[in-house]
Protein backbone atom coordinates (compact mmCIF):
# COMPACT_ATOMS: atom_id res chain seq x y z
CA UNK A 1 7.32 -2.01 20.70
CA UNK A 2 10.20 -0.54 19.39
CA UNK A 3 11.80 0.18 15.64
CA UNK A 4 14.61 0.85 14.12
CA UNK A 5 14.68 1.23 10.45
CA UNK A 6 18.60 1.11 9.43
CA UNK A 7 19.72 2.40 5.70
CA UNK A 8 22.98 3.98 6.14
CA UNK A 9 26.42 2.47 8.50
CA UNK A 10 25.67 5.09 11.23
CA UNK A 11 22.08 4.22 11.81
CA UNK A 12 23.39 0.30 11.56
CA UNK A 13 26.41 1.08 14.32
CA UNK A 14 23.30 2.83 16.25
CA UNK A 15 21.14 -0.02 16.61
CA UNK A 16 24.24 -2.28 17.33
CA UNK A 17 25.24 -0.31 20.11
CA UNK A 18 21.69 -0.15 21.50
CA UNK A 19 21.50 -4.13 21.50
CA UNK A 20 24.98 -4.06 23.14
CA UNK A 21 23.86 -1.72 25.51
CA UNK A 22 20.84 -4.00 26.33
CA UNK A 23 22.33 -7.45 25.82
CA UNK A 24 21.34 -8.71 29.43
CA UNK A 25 17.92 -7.67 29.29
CA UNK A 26 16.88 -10.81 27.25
CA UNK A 27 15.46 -8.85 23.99
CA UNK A 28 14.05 -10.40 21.14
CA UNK A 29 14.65 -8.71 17.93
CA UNK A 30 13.68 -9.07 14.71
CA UNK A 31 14.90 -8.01 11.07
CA UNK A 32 12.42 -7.55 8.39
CA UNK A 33 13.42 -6.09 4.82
CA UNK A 34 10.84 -3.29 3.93
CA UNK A 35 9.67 -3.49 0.23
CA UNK A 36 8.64 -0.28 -0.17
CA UNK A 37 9.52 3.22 1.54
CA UNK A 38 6.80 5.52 3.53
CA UNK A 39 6.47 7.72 0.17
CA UNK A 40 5.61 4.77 -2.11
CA UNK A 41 3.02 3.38 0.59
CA UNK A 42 1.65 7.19 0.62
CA UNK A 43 0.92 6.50 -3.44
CA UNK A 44 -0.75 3.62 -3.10
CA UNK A 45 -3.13 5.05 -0.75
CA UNK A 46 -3.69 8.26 -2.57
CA UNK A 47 -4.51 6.16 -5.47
CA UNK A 48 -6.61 4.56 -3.35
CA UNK A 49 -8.73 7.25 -1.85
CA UNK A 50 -9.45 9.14 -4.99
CA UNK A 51 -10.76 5.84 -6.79
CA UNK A 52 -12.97 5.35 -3.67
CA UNK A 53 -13.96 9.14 -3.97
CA UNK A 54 -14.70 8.60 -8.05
CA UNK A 55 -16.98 5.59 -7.53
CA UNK A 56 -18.55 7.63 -4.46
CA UNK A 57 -19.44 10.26 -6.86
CA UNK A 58 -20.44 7.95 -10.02
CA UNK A 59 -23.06 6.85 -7.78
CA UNK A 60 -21.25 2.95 -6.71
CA UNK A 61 -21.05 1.63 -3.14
CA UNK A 62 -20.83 -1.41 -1.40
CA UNK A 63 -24.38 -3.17 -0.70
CA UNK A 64 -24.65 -3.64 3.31
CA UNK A 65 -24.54 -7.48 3.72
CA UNK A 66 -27.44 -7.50 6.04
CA UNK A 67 -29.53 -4.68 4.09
CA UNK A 68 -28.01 -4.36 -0.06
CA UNK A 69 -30.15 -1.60 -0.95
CA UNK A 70 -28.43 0.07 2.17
CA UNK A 71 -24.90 0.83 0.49
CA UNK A 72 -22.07 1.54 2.37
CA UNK A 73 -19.63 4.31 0.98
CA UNK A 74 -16.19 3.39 -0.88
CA UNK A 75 -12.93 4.10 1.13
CA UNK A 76 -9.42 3.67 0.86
CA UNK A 77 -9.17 0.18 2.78
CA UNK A 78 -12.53 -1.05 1.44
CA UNK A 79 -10.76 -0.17 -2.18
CA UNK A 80 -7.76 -2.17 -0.69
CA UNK A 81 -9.66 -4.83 0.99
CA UNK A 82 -12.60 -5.60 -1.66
CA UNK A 83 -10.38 -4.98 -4.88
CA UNK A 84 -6.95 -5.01 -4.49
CA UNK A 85 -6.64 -7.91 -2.08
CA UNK A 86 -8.33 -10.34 -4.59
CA UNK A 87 -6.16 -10.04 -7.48
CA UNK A 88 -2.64 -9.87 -5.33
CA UNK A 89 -3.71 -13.13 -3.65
CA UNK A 90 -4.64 -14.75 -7.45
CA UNK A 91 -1.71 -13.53 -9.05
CA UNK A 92 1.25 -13.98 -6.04
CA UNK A 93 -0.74 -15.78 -3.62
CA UNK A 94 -0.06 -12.89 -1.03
CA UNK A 95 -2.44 -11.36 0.93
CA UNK A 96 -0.45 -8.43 1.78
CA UNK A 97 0.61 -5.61 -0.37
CA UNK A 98 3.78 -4.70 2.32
CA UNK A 99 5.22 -8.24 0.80
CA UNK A 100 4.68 -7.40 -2.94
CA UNK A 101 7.75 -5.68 -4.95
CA UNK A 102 6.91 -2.00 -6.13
CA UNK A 103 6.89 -3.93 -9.81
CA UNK A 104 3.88 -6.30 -8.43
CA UNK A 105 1.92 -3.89 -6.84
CA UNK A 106 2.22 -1.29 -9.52
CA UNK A 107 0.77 -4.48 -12.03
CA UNK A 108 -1.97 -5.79 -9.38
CA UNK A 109 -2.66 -1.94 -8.99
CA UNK A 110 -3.16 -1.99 -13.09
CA UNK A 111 -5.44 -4.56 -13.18
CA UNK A 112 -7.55 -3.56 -10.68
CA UNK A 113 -7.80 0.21 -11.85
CA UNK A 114 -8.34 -1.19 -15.82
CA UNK A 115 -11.30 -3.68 -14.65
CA UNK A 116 -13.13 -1.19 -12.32
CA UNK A 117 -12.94 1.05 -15.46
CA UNK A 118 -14.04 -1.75 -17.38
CA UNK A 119 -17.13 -2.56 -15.49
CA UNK A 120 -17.95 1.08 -13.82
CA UNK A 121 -16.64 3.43 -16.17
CA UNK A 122 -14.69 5.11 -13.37
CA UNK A 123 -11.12 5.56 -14.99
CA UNK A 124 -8.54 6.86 -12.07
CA UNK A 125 -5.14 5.89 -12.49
CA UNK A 126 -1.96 7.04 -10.78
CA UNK A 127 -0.73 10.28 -10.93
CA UNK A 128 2.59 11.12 -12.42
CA UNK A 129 3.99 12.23 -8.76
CA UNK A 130 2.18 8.99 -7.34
CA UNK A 131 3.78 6.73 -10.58
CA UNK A 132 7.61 8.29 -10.08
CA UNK A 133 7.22 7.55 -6.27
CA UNK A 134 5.76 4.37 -6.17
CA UNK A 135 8.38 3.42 -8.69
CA UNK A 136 11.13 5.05 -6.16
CA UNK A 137 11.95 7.79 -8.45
CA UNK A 138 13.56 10.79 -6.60
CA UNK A 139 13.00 14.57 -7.42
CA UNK A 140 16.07 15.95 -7.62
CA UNK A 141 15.00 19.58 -8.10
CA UNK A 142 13.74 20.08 -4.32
């Protein structure tokens, strides 16, 4: 499988020429608008891991559905899967985060941070590197 992920005219005049160049071979391409960039997905998983590593530590994991006293550790996609995915599906009946705007997830991500505070006492939030990038805020002092 190939990509091509096109944000400026010369990238765009690249990809057309490629498809040119490879109009007889009978291609199928598709176009599919990206909600959020490689840095704001790289948030939303940092967020992710250190909530899994705080309820690690407080002592919280996931009962074993065969065994529940046998408790399988928290990670970033169980975080993602167990919590997350719930409350994105109730409140935009989506099952993917990729399809949420950066406004959505940063709400769904809210709610879901607030009530595992709520009920664990295990308060992790964003970061304010991991809030400006989810929210597509450059640094413009590097």
């Amino acid at each position: 499988m190939q990509a091509w992920v096109v944000t400026n005219k010369n990238q765009a005049e690249q990809m057309c020429k490629h498809v040119m160049e490879n109009i007889e071979k009978r291609l199928t391409y598709e176009i599919h608008q990206q909600t959020r960039s490689v840095r704001q997905n790289s948030s939303l998983h940092s967020c992710l891991r250190r909530l899994a590593s705080e309820l690690n530590s407080a002592g919280f994991g996931i009962p074993h559905p065969l065994k529940p006293e046998l408790e399988i550790p928290w990670s970033d996609s169980s975080c993602k899967e167990l919590l997350l995915r719930p409350i994105i599906d109730s409140l935009y009946n989506q099952t993917s985060t990729s399809k949420l705007t950066t406004t959505q997830l940063s709400e769904a991500m809210t709610i879901m941070l607030n009530r595992v505070a709520e009920i664990t006492g295990v308060v992790c939030g964003f970061t304010l590197e991991e809030e400006k990038l989810l929210n597509g805020y450059k640094d413009h002092t590097s």
